[in-house]
Protein backbone atom coordinates (compact mmCIF):
# COMPACT_ATOMS: atom_id res chain seq x y z
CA UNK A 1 57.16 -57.41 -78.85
CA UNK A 2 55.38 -60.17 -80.75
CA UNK A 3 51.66 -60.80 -81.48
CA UNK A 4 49.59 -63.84 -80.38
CA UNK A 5 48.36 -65.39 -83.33
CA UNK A 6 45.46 -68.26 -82.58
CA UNK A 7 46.03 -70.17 -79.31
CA UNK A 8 44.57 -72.58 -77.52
CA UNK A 9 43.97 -71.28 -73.93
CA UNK A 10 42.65 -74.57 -72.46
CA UNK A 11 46.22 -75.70 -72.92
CA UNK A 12 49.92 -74.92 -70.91
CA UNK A 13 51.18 -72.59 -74.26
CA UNK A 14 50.69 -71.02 -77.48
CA UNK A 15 53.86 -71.87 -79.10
CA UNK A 16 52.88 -69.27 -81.92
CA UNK A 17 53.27 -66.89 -79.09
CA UNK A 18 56.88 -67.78 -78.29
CA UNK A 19 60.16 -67.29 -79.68
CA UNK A 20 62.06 -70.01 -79.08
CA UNK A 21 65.37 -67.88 -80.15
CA UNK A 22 65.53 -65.27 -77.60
CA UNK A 23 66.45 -66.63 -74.48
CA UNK A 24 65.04 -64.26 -72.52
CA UNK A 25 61.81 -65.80 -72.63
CA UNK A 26 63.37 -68.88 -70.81
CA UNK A 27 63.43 -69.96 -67.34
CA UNK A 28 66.53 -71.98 -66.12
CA UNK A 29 66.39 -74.50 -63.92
CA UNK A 30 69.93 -75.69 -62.99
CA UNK A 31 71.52 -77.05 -59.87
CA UNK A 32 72.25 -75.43 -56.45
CA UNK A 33 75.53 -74.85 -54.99
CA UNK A 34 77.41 -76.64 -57.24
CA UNK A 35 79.83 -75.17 -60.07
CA UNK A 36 78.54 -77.00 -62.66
CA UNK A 37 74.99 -75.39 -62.22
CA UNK A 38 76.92 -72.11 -61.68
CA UNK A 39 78.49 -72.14 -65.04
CA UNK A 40 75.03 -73.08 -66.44
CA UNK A 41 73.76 -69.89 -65.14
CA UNK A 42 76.50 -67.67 -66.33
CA UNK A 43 76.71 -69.44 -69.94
CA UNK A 44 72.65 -69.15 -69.66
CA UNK A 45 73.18 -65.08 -69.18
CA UNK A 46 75.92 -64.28 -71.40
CA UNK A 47 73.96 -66.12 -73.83
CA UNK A 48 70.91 -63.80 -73.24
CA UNK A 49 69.15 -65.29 -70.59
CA UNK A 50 67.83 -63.15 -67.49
CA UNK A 51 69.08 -63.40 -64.03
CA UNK A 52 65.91 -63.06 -62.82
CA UNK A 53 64.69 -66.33 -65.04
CA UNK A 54 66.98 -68.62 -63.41
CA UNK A 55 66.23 -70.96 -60.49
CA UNK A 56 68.88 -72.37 -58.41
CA UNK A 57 67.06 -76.06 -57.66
CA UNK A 58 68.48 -78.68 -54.73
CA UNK A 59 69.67 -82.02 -55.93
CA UNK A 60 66.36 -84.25 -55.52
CA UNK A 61 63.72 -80.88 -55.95
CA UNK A 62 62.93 -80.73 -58.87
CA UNK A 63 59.37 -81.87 -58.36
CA UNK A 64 58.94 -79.14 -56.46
CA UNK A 65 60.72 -76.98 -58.47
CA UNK A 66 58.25 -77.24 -61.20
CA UNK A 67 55.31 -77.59 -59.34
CA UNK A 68 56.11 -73.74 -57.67
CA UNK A 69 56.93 -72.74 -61.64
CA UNK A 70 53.53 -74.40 -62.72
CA UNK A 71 51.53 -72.91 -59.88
CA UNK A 72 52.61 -69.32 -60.76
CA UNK A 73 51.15 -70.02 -64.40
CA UNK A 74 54.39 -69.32 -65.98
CA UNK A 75 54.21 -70.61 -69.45
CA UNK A 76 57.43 -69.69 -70.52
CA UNK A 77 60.23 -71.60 -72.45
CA UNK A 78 62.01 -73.93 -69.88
CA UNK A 79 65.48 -75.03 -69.61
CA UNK A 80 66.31 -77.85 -67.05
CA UNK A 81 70.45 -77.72 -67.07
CA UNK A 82 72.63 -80.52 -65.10
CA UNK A 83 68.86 -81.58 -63.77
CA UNK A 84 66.53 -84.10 -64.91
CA UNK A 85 63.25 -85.12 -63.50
CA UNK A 86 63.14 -88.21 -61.11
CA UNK A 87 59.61 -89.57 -61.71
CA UNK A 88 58.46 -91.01 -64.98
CA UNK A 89 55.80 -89.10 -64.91
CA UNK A 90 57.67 -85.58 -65.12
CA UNK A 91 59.75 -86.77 -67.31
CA UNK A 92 56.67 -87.75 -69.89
CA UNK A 93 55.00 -84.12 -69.02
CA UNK A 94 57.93 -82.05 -69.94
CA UNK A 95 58.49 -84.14 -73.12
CA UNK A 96 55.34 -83.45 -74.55
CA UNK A 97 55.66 -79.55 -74.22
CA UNK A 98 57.53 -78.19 -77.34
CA UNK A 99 59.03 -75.05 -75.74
CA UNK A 100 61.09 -77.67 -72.67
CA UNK A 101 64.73 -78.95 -72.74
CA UNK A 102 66.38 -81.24 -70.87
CA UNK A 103 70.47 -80.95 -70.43
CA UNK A 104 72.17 -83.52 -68.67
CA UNK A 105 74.71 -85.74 -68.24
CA UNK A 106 73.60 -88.18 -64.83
CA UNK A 107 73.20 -91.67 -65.20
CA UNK A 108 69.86 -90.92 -63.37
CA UNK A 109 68.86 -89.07 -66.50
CA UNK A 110 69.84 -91.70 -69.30
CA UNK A 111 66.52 -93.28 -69.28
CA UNK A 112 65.28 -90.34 -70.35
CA UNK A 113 67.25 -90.18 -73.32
CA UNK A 114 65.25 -91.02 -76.10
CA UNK A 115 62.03 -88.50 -75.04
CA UNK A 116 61.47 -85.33 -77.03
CA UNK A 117 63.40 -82.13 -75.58
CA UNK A 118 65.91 -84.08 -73.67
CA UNK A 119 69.64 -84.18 -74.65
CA UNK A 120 71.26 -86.73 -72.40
CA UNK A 121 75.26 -87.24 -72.25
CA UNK A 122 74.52 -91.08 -71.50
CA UNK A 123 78.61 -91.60 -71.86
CA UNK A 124 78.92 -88.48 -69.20
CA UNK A 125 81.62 -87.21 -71.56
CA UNK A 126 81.23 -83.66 -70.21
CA UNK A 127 80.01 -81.95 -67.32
CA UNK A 128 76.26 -80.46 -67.71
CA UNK A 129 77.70 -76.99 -68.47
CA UNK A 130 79.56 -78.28 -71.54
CA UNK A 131 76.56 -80.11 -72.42
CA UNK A 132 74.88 -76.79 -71.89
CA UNK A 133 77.47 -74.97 -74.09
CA UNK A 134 77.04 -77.53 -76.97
CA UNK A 135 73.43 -77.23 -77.14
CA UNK A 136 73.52 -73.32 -77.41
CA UNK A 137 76.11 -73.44 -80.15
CA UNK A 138 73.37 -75.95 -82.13
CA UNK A 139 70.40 -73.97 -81.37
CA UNK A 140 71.96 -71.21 -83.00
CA UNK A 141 73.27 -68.69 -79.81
CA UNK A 142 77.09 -69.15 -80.32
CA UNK A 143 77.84 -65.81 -80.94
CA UNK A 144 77.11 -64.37 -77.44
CA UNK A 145 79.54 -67.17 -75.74
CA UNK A 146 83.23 -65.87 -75.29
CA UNK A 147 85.44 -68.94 -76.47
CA UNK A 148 86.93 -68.37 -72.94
CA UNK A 149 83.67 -70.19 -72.23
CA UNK A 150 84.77 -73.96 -73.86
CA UNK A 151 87.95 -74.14 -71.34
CA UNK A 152 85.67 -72.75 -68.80
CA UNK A 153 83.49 -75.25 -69.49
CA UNK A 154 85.76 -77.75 -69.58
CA UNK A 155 87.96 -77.93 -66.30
CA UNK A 156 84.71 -78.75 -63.92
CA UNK A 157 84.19 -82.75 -63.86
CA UNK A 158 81.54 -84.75 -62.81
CA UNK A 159 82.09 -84.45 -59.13
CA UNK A 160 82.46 -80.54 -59.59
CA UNK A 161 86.40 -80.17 -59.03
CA UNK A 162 88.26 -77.79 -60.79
CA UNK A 163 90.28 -79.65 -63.33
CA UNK A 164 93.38 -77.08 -63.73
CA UNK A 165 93.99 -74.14 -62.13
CA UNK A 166 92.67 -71.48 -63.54
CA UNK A 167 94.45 -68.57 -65.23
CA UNK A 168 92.62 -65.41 -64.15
């Protein structure tokens, strides 16, 4: 439980009534039938998040994506993993909200790269799940990911092929 100090109604959200730290105040928006997004959601639970929170969105949706989210009134926390707008003008909206992050790692999403909230892998070193995995470590949530998670992580490339065969 947490109290609402004073907010300003009139706009999307009272950061003084969010905590940033506890990702189950987040939604997820991540990618649709594709491993990468899959391993976003997983890394996005085991690091606290709720199943319930997460939204599986199809490549080129998420417009609409947000739009549903925004129509519901939910002003929670929002995490866009392996996603990234495709208008300008999305792009500027989420950037000026202080409780939205970006994660990605598609050239579509480099020109994004120097707006508030978005983390962009312009050299698409990793896939969006690593990406994913290295901004949860920074923000301070490492010690709910398994380390099984990093070679997890790691053997899904761009195109979302496994890399190795995997030892389970």
């Amino acid at each position: 439980a947490y109290e609402i100090y004073q907010c300003d109604w009139s706009s999307d959200v009272c950061s003084s009534d969010l905590n940033l730290r506890d990702l189950r105040n987040f939604r997820l928006f991540t990618h649709a039938g594709c491993m990468d997004g899959s391993a976003a959601a997983i890394l996005f639970m085991h690091a606290g998040g709720l199943k319930k929170n997460i939204t599986l969105v199809k490549a080129g949706h998420v417009e609409d994506a947000w739009s549903e989210s925004r129509a519901s009134k939910e002003f929670t926390p929002v995490l866009f993993v392996d996603i990234a707008p495709a208008t300008d003008d999305l792009a500027r909206e989420l950037s000026i909200r202080t409780d939205t992050f970006v994660i990605d790692h598609h050239a579509s999403a480099a020109k994004f790269q120097n707006l508030d909230g978005f983390s962009i892998d312009v050299k698409n070193a990793a896939c969006g799940s690593e990406n994913f995995r290295q901004w949860l470590i920074r923000q301070g949530f490492e010690q709910f990911l398994h380390p099984a998670f990093e070679r997890f992580c790691r053997i899904i490339d761009d195109h979302d092929r496994w890399q190795q065969n995997i030892p389970f």
